[in-house]
N, C-alpha and C. Protein backbone atom coordinates (compact mmCIF):
# COMPACT_ATOMS: atom_id res chain seq x y z
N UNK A 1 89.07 25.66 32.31
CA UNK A 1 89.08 26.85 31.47
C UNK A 1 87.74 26.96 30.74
N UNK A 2 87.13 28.41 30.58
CA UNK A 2 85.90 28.26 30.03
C UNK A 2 85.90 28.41 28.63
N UNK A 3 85.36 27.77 28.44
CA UNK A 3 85.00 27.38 26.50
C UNK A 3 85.51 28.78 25.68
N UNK A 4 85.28 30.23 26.58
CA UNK A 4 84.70 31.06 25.64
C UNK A 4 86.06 31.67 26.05
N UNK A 5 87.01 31.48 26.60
CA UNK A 5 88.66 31.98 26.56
C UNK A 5 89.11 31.55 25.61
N UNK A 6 89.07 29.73 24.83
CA UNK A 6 89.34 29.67 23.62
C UNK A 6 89.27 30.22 22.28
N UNK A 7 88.42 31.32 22.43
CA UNK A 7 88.02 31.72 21.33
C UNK A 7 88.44 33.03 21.21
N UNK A 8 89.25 33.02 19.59
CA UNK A 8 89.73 34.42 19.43
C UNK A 8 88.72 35.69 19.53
N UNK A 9 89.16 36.64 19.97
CA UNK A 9 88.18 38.08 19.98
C UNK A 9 88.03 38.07 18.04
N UNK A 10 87.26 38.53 17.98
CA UNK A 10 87.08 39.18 16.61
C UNK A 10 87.55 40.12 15.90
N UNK A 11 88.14 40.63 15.20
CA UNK A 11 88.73 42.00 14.71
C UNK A 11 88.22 42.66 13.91
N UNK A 12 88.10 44.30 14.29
CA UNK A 12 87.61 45.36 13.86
C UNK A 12 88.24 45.54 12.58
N UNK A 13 87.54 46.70 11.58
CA UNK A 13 88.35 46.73 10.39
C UNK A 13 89.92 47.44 10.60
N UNK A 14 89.63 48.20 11.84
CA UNK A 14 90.97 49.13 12.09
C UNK A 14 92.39 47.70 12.54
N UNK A 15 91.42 47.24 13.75
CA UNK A 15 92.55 45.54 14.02
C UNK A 15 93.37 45.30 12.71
N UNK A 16 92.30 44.76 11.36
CA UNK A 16 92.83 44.13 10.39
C UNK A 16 94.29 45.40 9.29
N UNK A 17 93.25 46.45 9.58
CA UNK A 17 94.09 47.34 8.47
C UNK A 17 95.32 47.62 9.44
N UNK A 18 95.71 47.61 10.80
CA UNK A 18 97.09 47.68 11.46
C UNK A 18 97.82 46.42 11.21
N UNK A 19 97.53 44.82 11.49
CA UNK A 19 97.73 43.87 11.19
C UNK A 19 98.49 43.89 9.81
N UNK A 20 97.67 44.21 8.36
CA UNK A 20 98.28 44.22 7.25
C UNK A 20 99.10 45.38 6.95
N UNK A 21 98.76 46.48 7.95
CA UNK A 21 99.25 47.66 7.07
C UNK A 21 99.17 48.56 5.85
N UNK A 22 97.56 48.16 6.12
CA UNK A 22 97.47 49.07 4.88
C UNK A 22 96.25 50.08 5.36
N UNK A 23 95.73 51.05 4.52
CA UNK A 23 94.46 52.15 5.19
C UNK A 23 93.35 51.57 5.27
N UNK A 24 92.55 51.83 6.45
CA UNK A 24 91.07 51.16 6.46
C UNK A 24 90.17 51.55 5.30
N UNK A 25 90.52 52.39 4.41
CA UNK A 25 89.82 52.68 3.21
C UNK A 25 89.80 51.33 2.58
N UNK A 26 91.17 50.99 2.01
CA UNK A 26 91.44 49.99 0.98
C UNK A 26 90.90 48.90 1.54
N UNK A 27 90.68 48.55 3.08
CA UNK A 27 89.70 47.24 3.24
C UNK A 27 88.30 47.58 2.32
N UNK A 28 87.87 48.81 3.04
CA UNK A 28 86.42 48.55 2.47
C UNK A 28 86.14 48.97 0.71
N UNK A 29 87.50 49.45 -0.02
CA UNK A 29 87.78 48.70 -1.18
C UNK A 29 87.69 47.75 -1.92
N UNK A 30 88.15 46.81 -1.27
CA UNK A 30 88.24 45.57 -1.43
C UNK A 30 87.54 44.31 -1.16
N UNK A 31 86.83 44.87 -0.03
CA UNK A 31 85.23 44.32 0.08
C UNK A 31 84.41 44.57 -0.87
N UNK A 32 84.44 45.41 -1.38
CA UNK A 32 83.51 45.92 -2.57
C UNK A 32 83.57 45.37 -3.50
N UNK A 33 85.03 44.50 -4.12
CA UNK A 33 85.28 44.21 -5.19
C UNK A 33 85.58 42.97 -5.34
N UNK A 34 85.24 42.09 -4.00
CA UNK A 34 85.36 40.69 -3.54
C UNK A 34 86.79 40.04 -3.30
N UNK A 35 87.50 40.97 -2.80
CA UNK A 35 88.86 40.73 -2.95
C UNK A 35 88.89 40.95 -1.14
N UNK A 36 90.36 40.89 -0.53
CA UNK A 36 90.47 40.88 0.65
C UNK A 36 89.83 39.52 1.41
N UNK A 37 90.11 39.94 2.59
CA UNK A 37 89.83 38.22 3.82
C UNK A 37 88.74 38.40 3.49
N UNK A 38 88.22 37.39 4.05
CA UNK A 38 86.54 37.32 4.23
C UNK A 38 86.21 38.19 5.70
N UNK A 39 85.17 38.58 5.53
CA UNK A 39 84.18 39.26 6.58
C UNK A 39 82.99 39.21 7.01
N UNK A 40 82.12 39.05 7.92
CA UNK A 40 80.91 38.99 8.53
C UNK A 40 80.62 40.48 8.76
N UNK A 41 79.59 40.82 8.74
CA UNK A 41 78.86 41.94 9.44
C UNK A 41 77.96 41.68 10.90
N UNK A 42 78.09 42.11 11.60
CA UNK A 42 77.40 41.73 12.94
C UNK A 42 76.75 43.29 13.23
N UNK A 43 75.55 43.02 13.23
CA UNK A 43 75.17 44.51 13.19
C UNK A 43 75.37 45.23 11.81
N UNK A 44 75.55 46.62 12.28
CA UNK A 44 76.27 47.80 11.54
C UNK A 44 77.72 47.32 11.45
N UNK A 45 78.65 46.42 12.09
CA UNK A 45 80.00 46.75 12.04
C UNK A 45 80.66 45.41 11.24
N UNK A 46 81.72 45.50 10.98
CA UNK A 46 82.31 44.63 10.51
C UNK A 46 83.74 44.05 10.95
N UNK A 47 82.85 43.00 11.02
CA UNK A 47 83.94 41.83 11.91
C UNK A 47 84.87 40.71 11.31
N UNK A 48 85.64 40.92 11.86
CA UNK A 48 86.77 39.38 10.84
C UNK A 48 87.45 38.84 11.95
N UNK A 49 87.49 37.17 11.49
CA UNK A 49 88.00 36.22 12.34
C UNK A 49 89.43 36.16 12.03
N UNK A 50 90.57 36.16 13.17
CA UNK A 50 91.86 36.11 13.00
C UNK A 50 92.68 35.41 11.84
N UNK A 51 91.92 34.24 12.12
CA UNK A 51 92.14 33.02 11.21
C UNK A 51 91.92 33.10 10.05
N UNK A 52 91.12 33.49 9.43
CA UNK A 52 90.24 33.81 8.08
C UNK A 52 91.55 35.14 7.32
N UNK A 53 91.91 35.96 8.36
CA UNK A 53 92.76 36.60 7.57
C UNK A 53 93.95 36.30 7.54
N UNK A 54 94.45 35.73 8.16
CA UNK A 54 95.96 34.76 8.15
C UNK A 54 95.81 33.69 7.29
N UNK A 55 94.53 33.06 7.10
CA UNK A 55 94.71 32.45 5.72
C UNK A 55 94.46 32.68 4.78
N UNK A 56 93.76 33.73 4.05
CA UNK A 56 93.78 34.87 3.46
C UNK A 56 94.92 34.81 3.12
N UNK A 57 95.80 35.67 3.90
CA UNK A 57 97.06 36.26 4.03
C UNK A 57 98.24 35.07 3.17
N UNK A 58 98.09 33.82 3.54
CA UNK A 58 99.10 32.60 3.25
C UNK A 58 98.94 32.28 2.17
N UNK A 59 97.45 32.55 1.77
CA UNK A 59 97.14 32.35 0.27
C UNK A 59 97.64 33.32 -0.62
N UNK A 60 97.58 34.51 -0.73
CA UNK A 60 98.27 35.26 -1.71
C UNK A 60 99.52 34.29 -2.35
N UNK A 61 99.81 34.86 -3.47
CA UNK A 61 100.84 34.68 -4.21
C UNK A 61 101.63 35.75 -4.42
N UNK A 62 102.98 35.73 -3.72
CA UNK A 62 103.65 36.94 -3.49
C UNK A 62 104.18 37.46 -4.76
N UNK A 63 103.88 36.54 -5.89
CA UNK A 63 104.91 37.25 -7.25
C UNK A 63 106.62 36.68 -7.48
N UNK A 64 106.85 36.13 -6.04
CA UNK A 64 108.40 35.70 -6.32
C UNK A 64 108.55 34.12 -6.92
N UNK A 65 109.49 34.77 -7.91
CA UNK A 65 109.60 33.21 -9.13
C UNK A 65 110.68 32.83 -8.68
């Protein structure tokens, strides 16, 4: 198997904002304000690793006591 099948594709901001469900606005919201997954820029576009937002994601604190 070649090295580069292991490796997740990258996700677009649209990928991430279907994933969470929320509007691609509020990503780039929240980029702004250092909040949200982490992100790379490659180019003009902006890219996020699967992983990075699933742990992101695990980290929140949902509020339930």
């Amino acid at each position: 198997m070649d090295d580069m099948q292991l490796i997740a594709p990258l996700w677009t901001v649209q990928d991430v904002s279907e994933y969470l469900r929320v509007p691609v606005q509020t990503l780039y919201s929240w980029r702004q304000t250092g909040y949200g997954p982490p992100c790379r820029r490659v180019g003009k576009h902006l890219r996020y690793r699967p992983v990075d937002v699933a742990a992101w994601l695990d980290g929140l604190d949902d509020g339930v006591a």
